[in-house]
C-alpha atoms as a PDB file:
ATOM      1  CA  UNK A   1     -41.388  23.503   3.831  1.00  0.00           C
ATOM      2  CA  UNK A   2     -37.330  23.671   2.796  1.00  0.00           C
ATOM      3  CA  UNK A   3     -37.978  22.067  -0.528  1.00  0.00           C
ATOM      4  CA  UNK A   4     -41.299  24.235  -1.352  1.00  0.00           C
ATOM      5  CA  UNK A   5     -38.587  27.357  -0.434  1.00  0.00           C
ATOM      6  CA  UNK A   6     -36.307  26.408  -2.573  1.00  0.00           C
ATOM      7  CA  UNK A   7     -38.536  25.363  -5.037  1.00  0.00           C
ATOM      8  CA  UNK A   8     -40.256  28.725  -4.933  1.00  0.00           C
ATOM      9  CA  UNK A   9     -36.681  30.299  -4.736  1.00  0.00           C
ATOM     10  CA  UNK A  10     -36.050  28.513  -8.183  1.00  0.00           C
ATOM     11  CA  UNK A  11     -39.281  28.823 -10.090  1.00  0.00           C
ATOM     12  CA  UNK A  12     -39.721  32.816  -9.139  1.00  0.00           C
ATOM     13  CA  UNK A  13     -35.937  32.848 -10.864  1.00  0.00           C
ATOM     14  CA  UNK A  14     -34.899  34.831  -7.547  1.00  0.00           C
ATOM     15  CA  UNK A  15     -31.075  32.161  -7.119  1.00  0.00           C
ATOM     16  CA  UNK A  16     -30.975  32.909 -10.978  1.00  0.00           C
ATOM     17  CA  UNK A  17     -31.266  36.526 -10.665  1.00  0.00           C
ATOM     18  CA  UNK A  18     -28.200  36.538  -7.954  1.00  0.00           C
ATOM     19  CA  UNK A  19     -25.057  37.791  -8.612  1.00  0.00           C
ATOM     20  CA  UNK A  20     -22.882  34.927  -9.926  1.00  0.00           C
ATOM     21  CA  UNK A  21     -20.361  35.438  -6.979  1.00  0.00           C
ATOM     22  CA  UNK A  22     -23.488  34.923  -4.235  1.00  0.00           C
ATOM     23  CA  UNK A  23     -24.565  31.658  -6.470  1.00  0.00           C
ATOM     24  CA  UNK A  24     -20.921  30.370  -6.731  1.00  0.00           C
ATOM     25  CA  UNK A  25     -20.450  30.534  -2.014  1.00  0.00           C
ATOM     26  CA  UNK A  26     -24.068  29.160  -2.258  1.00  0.00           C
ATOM     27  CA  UNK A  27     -23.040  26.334  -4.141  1.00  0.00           C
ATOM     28  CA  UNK A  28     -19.545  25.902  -2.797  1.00  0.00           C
ATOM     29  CA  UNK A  29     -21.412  25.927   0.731  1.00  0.00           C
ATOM     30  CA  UNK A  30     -23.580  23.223  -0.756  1.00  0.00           C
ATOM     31  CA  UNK A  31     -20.999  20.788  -1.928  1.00  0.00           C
ATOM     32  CA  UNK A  32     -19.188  21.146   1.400  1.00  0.00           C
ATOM     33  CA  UNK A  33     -21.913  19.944   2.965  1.00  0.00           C
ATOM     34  CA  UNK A  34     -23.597  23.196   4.271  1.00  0.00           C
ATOM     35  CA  UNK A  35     -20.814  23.859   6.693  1.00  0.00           C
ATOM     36  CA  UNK A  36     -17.837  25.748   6.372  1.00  0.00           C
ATOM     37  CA  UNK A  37     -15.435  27.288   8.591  1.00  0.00           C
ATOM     38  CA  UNK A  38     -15.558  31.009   8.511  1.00  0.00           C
ATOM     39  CA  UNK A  39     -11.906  31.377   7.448  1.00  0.00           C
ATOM     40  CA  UNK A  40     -12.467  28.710   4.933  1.00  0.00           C
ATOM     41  CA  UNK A  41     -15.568  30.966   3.736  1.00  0.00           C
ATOM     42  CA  UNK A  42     -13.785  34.141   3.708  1.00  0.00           C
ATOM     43  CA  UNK A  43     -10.715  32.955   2.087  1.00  0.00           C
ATOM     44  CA  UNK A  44     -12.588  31.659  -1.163  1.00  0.00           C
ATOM     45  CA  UNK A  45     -15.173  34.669  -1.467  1.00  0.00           C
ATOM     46  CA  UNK A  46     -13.725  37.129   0.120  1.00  0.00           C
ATOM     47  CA  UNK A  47     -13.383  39.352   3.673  1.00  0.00           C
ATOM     48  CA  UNK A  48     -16.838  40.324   4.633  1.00  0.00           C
ATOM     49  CA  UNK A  49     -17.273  44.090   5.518  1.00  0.00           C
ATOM     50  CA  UNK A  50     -16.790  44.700   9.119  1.00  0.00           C
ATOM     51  CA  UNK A  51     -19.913  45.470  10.820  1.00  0.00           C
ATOM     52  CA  UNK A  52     -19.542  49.364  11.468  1.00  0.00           C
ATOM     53  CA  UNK A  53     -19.124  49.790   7.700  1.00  0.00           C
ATOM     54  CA  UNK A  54     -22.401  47.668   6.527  1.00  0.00           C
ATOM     55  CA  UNK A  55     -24.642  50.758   8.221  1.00  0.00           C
ATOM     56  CA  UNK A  56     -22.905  52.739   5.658  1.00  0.00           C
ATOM     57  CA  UNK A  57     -22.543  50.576   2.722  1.00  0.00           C
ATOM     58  CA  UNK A  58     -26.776  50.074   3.125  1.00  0.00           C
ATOM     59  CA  UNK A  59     -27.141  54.329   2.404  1.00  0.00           C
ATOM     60  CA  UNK A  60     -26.650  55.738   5.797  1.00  0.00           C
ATOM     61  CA  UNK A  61     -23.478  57.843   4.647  1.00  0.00           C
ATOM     62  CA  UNK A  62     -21.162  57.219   1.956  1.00  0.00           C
ATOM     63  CA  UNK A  63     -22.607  54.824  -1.415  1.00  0.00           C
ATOM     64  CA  UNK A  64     -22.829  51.311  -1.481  1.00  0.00           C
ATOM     65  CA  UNK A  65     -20.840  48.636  -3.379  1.00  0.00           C
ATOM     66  CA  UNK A  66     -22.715  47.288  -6.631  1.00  0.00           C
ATOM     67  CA  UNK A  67     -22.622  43.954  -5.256  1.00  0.00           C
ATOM     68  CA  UNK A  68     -22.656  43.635  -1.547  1.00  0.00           C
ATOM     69  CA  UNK A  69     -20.833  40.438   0.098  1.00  0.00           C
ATOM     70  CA  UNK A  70     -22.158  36.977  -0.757  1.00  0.00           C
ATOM     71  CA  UNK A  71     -22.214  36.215   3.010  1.00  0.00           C
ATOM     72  CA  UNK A  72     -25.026  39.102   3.395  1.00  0.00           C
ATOM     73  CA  UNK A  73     -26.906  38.236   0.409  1.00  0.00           C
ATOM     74  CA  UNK A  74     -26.941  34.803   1.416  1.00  0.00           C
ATOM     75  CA  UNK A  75     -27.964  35.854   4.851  1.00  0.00           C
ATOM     76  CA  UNK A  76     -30.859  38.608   3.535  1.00  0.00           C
ATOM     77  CA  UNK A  77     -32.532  35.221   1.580  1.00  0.00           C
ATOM     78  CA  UNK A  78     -32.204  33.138   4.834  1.00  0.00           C
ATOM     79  CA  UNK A  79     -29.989  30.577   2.797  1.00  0.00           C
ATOM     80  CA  UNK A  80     -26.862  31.187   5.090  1.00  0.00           C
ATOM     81  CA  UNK A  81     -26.081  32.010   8.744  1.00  0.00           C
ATOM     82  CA  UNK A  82     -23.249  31.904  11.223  1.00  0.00           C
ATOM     83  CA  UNK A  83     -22.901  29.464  14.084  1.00  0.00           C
ATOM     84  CA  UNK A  84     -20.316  27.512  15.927  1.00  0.00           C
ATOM     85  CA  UNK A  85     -19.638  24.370  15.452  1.00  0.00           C
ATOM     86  CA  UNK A  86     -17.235  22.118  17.317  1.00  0.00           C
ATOM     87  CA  UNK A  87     -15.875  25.412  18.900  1.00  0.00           C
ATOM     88  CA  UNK A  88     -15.438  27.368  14.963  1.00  0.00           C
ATOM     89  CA  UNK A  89     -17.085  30.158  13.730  1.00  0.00           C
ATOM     90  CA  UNK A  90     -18.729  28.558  10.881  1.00  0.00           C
ATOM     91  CA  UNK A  91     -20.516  29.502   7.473  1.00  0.00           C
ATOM     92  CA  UNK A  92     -23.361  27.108   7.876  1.00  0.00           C
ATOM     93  CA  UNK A  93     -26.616  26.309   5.428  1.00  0.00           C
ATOM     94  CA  UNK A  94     -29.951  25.682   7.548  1.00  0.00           C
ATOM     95  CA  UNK A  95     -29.957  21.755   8.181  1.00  0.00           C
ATOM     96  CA  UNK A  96     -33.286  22.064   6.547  1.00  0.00           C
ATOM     97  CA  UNK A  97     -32.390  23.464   3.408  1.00  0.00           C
ATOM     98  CA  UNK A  98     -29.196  21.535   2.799  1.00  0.00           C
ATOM     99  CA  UNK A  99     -30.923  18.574   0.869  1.00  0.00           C
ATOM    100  CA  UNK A 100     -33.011  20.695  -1.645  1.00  0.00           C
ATOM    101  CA  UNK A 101     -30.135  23.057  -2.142  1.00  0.00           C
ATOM    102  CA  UNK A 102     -28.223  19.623  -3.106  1.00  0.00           C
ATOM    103  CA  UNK A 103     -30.697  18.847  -5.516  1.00  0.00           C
ATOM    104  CA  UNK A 104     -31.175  22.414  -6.683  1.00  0.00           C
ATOM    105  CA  UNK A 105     -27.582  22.418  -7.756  1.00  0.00           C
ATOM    106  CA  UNK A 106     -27.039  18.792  -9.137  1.00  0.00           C
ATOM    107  CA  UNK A 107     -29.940  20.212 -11.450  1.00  0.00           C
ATOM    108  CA  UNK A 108     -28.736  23.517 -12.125  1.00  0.00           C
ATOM    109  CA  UNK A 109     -25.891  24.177 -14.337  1.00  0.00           C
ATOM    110  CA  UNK A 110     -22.469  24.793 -13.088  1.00  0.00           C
ATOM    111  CA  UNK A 111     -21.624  28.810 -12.342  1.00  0.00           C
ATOM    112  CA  UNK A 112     -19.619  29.912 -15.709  1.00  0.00           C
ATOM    113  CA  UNK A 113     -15.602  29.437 -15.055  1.00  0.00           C
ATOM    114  CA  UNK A 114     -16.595  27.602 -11.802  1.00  0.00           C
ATOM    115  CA  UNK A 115     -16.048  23.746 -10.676  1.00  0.00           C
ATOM    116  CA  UNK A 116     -19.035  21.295 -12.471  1.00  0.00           C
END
């Protein structure tokens, strides 16, 4: 079922069609085995939004950022969550998904001014 998501994800264009800084965590999360501390997370693609200000940033108030936070992009496709592991807050790719993402990206081609 992880693969065929993936898969689907790929074919319908829909990780293509993300913007490059949501494909470049993705990725990053990928190669780091689908785990990452939070701080880790945050410190390469920047502070997430607190919470009180996403209500507001989704139209309920003032206007929204162009591109809203990889983290919540990542989370909206169900490619990312947050969970604790070994007693960290952690960045972490669904176990399932981890292999096909790994193959996704040894296919794909490395995210322009990014590592290969």
């Amino acid at each position: 079922v992880a693969a065929h998501l993936v898969s689907r994800l790929s074919r319908q264009g829909l990780l293509e069609m993300q913007p490059e800084e949501t494909v470049a965590a993705l990725r990053d999360l990928s190669h780091a085995g689908g785990i990452l501390p939070f701080d880790d997370f945050t410190r390469r693609h920047g502070a997430e939004r607190p919470r009180k200000h996403r209500a507001l940033a989704a139209g309920e108030g003032e206007s929204s950022a162009a591109t809203p936070h990889p983290l919540n992009r990542l989370r909206e496709l169900g490619l990312a969550t947050e969970g604790t592991v070994a007693g960290r807050e952690c960045v972490l790719i669904p176990r399932e998904l981890r292999e096909p993402l790994e193959k996704y990206f040894a296919k794909a081609p490395p995210a322009p001014g990014g590592p290969s």
